[in-house]
PDB file of N, CA and C in Angstrom:
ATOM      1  N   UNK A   1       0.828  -1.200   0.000  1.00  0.00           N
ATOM      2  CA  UNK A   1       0.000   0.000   0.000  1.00  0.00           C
ATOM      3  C   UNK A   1       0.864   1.252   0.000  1.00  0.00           C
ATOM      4  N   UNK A   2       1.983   1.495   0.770  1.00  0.00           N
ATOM      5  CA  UNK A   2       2.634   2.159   1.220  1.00  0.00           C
ATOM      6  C   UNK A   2       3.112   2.767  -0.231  1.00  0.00           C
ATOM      7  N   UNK A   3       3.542   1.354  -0.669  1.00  0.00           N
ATOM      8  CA  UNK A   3       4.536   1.930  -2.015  1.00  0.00           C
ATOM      9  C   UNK A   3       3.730   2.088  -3.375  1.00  0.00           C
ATOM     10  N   UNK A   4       2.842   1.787  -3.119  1.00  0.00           N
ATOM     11  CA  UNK A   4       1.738   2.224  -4.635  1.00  0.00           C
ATOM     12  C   UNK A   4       1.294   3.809  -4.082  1.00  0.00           C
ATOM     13  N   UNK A   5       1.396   4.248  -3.280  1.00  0.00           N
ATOM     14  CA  UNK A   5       1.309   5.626  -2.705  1.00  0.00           C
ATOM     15  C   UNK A   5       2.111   6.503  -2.957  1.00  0.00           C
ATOM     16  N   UNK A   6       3.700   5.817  -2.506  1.00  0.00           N
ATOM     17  CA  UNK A   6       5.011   6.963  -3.131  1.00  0.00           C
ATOM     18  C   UNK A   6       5.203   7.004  -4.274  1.00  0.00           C
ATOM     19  N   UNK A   7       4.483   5.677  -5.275  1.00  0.00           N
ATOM     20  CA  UNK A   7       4.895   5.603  -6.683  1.00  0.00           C
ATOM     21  C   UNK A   7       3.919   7.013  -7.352  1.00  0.00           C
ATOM     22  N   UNK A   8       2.689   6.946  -6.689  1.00  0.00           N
ATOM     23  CA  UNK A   8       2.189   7.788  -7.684  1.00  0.00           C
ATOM     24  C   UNK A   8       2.579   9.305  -7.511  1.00  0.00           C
ATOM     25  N   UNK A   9       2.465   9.589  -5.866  1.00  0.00           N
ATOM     26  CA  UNK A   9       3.837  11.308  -5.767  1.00  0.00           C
ATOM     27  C   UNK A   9       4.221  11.301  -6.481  1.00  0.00           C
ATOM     28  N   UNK A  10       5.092  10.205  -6.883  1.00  0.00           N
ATOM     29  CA  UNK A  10       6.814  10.415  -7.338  1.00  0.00           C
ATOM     30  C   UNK A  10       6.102  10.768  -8.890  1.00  0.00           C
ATOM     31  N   UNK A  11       5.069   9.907  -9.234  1.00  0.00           N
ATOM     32  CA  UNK A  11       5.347  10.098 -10.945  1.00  0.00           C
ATOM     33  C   UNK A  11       4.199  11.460 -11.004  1.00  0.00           C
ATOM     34  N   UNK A  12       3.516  11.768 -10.075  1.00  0.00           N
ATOM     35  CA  UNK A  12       3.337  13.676 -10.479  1.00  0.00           C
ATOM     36  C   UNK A  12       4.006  14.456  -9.977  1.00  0.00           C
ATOM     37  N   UNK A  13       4.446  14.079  -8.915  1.00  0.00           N
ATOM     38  CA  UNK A  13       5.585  15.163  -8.792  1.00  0.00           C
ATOM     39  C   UNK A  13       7.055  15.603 -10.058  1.00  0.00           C
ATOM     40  N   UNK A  14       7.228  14.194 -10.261  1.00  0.00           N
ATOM     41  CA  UNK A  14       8.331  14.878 -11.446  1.00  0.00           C
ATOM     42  C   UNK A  14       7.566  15.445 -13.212  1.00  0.00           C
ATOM     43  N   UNK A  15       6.844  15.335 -13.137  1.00  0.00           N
ATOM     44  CA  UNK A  15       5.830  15.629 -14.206  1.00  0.00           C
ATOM     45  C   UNK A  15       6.233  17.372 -13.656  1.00  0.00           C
ATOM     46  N   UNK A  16       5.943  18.005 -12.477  1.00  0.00           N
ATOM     47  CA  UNK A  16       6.168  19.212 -12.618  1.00  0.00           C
ATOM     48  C   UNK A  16       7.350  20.292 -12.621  1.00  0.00           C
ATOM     49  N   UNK A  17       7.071  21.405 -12.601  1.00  0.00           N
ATOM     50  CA  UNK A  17       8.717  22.193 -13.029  1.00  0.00           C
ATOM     51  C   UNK A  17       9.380  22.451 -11.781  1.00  0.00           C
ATOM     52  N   UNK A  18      10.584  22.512 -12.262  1.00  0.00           N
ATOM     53  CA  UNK A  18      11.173  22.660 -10.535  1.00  0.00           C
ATOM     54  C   UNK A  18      10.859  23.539  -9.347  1.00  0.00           C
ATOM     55  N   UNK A  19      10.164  24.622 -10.256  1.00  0.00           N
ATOM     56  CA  UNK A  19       9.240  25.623  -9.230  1.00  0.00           C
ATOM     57  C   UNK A  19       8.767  24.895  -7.993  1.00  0.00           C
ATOM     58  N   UNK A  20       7.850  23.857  -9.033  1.00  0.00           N
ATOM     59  CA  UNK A  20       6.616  23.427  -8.134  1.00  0.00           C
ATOM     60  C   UNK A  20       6.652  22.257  -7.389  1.00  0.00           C
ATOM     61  N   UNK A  21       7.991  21.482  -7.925  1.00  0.00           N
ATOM     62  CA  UNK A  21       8.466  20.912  -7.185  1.00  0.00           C
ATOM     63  C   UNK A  21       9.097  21.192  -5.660  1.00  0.00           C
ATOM     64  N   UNK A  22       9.761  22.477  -5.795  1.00  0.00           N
ATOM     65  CA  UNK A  22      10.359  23.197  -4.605  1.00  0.00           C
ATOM     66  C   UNK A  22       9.433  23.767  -3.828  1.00  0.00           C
ATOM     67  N   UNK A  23       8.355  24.076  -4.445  1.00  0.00           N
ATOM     68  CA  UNK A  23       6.595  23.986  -3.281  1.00  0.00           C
ATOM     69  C   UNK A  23       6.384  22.976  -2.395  1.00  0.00           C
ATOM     70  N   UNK A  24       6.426  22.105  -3.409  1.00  0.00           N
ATOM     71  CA  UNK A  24       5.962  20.810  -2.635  1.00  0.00           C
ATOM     72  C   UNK A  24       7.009  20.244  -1.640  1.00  0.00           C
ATOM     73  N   UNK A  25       8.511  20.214  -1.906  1.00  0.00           N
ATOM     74  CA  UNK A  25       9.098  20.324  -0.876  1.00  0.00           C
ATOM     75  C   UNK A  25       9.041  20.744   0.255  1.00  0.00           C
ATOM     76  N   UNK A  26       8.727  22.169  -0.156  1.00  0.00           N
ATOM     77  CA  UNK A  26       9.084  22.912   1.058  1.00  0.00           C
ATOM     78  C   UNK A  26       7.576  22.353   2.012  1.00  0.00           C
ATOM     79  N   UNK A  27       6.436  22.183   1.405  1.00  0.00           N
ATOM     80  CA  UNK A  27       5.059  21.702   2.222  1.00  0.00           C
ATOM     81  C   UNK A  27       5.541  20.567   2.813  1.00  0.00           C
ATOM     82  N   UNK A  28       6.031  19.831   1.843  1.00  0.00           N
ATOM     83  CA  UNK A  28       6.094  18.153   2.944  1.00  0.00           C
ATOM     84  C   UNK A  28       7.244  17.801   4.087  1.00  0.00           C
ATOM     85  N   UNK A  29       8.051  19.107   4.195  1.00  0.00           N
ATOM     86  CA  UNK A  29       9.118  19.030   5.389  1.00  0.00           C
ATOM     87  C   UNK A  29       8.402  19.840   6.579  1.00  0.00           C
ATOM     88  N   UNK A  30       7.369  20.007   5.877  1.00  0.00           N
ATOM     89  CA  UNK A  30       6.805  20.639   7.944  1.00  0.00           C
ATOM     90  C   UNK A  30       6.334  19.545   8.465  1.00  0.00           C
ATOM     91  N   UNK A  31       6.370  18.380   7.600  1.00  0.00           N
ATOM     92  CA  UNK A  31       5.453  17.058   8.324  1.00  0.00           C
ATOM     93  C   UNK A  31       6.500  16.706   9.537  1.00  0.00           C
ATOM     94  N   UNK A  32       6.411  15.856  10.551  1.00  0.00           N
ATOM     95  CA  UNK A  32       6.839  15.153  11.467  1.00  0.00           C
ATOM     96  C   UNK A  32       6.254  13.544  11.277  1.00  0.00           C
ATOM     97  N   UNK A  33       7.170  12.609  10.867  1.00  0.00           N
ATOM     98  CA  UNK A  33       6.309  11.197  11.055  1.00  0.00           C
ATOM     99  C   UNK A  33       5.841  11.237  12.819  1.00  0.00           C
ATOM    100  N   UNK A  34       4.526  10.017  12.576  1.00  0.00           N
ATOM    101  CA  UNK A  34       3.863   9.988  13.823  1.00  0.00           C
ATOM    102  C   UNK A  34       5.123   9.931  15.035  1.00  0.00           C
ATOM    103  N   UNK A  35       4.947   9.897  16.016  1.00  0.00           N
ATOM    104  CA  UNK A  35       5.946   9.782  17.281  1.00  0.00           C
ATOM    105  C   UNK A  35       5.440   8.057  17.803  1.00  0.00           C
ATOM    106  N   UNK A  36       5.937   7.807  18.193  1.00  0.00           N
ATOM    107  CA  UNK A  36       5.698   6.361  19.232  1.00  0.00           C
ATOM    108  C   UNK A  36       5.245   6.579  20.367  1.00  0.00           C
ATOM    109  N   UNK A  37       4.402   5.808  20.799  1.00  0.00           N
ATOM    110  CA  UNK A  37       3.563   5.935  22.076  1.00  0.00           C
ATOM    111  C   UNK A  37       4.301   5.295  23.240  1.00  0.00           C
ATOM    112  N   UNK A  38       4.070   5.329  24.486  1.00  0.00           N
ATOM    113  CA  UNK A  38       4.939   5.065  25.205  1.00  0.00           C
ATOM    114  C   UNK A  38       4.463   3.670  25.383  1.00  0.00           C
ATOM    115  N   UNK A  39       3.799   3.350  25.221  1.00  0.00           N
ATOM    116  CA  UNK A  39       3.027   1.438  24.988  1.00  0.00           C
ATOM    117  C   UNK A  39       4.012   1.251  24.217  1.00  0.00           C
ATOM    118  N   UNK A  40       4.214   1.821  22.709  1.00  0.00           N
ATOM    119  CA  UNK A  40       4.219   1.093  21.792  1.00  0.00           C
ATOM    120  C   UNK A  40       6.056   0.917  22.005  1.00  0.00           C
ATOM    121  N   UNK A  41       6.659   1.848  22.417  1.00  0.00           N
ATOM    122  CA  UNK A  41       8.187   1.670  23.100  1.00  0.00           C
ATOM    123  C   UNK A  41       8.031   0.621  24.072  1.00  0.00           C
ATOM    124  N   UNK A  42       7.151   0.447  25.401  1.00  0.00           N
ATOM    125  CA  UNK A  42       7.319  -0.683  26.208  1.00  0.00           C
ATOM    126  C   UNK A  42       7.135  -2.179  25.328  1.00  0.00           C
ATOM    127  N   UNK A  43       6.163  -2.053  24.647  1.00  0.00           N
ATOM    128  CA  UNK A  43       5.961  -3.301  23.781  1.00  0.00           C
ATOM    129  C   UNK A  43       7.461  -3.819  22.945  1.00  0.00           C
ATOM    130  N   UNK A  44       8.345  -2.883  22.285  1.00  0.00           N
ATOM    131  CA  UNK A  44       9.271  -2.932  21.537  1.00  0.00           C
ATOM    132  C   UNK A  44      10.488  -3.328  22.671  1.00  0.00           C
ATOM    133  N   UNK A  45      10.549  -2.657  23.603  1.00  0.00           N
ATOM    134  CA  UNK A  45      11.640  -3.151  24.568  1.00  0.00           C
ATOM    135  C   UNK A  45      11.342  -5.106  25.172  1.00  0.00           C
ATOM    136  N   UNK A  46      10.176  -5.046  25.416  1.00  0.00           N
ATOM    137  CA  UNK A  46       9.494  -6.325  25.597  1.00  0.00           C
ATOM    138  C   UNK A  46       9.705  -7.018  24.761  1.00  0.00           C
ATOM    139  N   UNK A  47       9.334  -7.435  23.684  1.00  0.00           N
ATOM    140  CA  UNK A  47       9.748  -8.018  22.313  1.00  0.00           C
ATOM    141  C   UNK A  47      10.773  -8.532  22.431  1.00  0.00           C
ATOM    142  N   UNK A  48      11.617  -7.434  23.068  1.00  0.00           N
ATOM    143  CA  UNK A  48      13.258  -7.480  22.112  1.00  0.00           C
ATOM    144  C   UNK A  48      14.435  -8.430  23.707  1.00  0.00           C
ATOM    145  N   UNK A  49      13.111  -8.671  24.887  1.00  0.00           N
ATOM    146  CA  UNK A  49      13.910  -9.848  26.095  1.00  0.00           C
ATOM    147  C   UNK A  49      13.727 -11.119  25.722  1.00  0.00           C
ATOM    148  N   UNK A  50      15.108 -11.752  25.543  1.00  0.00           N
ATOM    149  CA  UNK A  50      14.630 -13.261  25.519  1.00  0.00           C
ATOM    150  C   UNK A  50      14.024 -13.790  26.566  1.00  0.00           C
ATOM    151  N   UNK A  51      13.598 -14.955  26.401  1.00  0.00           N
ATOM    152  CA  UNK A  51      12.624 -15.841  27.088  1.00  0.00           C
ATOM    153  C   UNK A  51      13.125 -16.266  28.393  1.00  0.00           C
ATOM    154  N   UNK A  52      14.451 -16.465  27.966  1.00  0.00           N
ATOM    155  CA  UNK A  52      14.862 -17.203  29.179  1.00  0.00           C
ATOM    156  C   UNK A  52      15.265 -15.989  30.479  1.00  0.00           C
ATOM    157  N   UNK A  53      15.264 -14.945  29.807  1.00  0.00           N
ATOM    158  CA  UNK A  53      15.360 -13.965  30.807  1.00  0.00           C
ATOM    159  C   UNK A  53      13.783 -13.398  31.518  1.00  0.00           C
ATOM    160  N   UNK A  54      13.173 -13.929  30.429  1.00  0.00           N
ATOM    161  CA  UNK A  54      11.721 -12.981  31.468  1.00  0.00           C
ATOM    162  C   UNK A  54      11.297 -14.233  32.260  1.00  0.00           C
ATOM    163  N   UNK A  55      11.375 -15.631  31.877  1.00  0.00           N
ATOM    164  CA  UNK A  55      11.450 -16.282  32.713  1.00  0.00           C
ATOM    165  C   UNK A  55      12.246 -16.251  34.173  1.00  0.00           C
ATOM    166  N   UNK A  56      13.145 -15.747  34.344  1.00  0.00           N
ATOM    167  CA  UNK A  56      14.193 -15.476  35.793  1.00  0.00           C
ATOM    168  C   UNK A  56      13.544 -14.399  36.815  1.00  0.00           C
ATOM    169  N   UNK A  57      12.202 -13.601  35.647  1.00  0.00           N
ATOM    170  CA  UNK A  57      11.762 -12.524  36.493  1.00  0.00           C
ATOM    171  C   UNK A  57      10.717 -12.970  38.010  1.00  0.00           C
ATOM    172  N   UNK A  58      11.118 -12.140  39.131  1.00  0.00           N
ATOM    173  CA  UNK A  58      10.046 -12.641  39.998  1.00  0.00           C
ATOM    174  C   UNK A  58       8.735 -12.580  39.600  1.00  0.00           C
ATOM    175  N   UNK A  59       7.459 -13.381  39.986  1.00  0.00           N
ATOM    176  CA  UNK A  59       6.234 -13.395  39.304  1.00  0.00           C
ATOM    177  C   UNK A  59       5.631 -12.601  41.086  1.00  0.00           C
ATOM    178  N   UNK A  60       6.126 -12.271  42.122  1.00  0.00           N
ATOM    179  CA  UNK A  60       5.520 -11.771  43.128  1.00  0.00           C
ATOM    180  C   UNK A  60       6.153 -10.155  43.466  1.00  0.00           C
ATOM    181  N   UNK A  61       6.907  -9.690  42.483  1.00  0.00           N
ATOM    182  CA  UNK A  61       7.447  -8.248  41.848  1.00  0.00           C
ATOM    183  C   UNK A  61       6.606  -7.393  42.859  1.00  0.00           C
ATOM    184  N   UNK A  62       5.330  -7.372  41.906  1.00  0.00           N
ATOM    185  CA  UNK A  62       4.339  -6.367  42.841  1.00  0.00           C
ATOM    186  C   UNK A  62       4.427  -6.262  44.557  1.00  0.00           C
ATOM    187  N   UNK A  63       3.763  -7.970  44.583  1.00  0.00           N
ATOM    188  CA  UNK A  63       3.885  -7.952  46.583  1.00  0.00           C
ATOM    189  C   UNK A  63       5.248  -7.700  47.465  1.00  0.00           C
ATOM    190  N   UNK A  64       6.471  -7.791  46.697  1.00  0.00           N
ATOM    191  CA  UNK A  64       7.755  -8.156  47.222  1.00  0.00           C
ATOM    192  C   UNK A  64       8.675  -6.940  47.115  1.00  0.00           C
ATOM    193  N   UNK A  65       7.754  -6.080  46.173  1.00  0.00           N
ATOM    194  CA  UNK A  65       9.231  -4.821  45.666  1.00  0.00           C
ATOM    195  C   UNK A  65      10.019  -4.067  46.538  1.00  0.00           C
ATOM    196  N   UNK A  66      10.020  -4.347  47.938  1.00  0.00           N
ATOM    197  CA  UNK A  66      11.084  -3.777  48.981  1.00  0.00           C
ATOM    198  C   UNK A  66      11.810  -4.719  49.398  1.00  0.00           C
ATOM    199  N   UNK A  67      11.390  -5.954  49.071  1.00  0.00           N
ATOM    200  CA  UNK A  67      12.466  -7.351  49.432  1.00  0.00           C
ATOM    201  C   UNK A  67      13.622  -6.830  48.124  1.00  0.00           C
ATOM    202  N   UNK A  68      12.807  -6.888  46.471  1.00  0.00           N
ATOM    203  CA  UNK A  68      13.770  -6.779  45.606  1.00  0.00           C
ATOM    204  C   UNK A  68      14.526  -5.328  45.396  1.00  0.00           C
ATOM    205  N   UNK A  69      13.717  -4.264  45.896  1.00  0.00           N
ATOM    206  CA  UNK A  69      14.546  -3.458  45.975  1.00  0.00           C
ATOM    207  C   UNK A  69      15.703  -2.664  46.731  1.00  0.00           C
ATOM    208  N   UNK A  70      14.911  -2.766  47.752  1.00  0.00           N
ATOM    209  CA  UNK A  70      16.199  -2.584  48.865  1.00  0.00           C
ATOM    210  C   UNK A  70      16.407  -4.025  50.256  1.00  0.00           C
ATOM    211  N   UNK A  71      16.231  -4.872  50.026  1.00  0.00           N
ATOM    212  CA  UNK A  71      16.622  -6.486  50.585  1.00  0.00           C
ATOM    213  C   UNK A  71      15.532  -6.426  51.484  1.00  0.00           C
ATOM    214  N   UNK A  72      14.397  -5.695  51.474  1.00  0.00           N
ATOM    215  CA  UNK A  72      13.553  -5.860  53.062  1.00  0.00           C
ATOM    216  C   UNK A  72      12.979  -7.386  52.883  1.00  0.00           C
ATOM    217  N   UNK A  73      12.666  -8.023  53.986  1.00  0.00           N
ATOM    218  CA  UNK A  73      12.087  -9.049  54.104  1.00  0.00           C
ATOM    219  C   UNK A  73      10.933 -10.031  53.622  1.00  0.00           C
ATOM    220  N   UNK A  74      10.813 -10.375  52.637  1.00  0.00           N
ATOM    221  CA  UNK A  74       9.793 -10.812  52.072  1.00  0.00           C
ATOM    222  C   UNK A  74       8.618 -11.221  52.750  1.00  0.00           C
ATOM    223  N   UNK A  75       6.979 -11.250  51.953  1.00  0.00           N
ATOM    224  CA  UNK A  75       5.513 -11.139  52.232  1.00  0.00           C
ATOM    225  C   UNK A  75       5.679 -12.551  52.397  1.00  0.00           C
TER     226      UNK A  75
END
């Protein structure tokens, strides 16, 4: 989809004179591609742990996080 999209820009855009080409430039550099959501970064960091490491993770994290964080005594 993506690329049947740039194909057709591309073939009106060079169809026009360099004027109007340098219009259209200058319009399509105020764009910003979308940004990433902060899900969509946690999801990508996630992805990217092997198995055998999220396996090692405590599954009682939540109830325990002062045992794992600073050694307090576990629930």
């Amino acid at each position: 989809m993506q690329t049947k999209i740039t194909e057709k820009i591309t073939t009106h855009v060079t169809r026009l004179s360099t004027e109007q080409q340098k219009e259209i430039l200058d319009y399509v550099e105020k764009f910003e591609p979308p940004r990433q959501t902060l899900w969509d970064a946690v999801r990508d960091i996630v992805a990217n742990i092997p198995q055998d490491v999220l396996e090692k993770l405590p599954v009682d994290g939540a109830e325990n996080h002062d045992h794992y964080l600073y050694g307090a005594s576990e629930k």
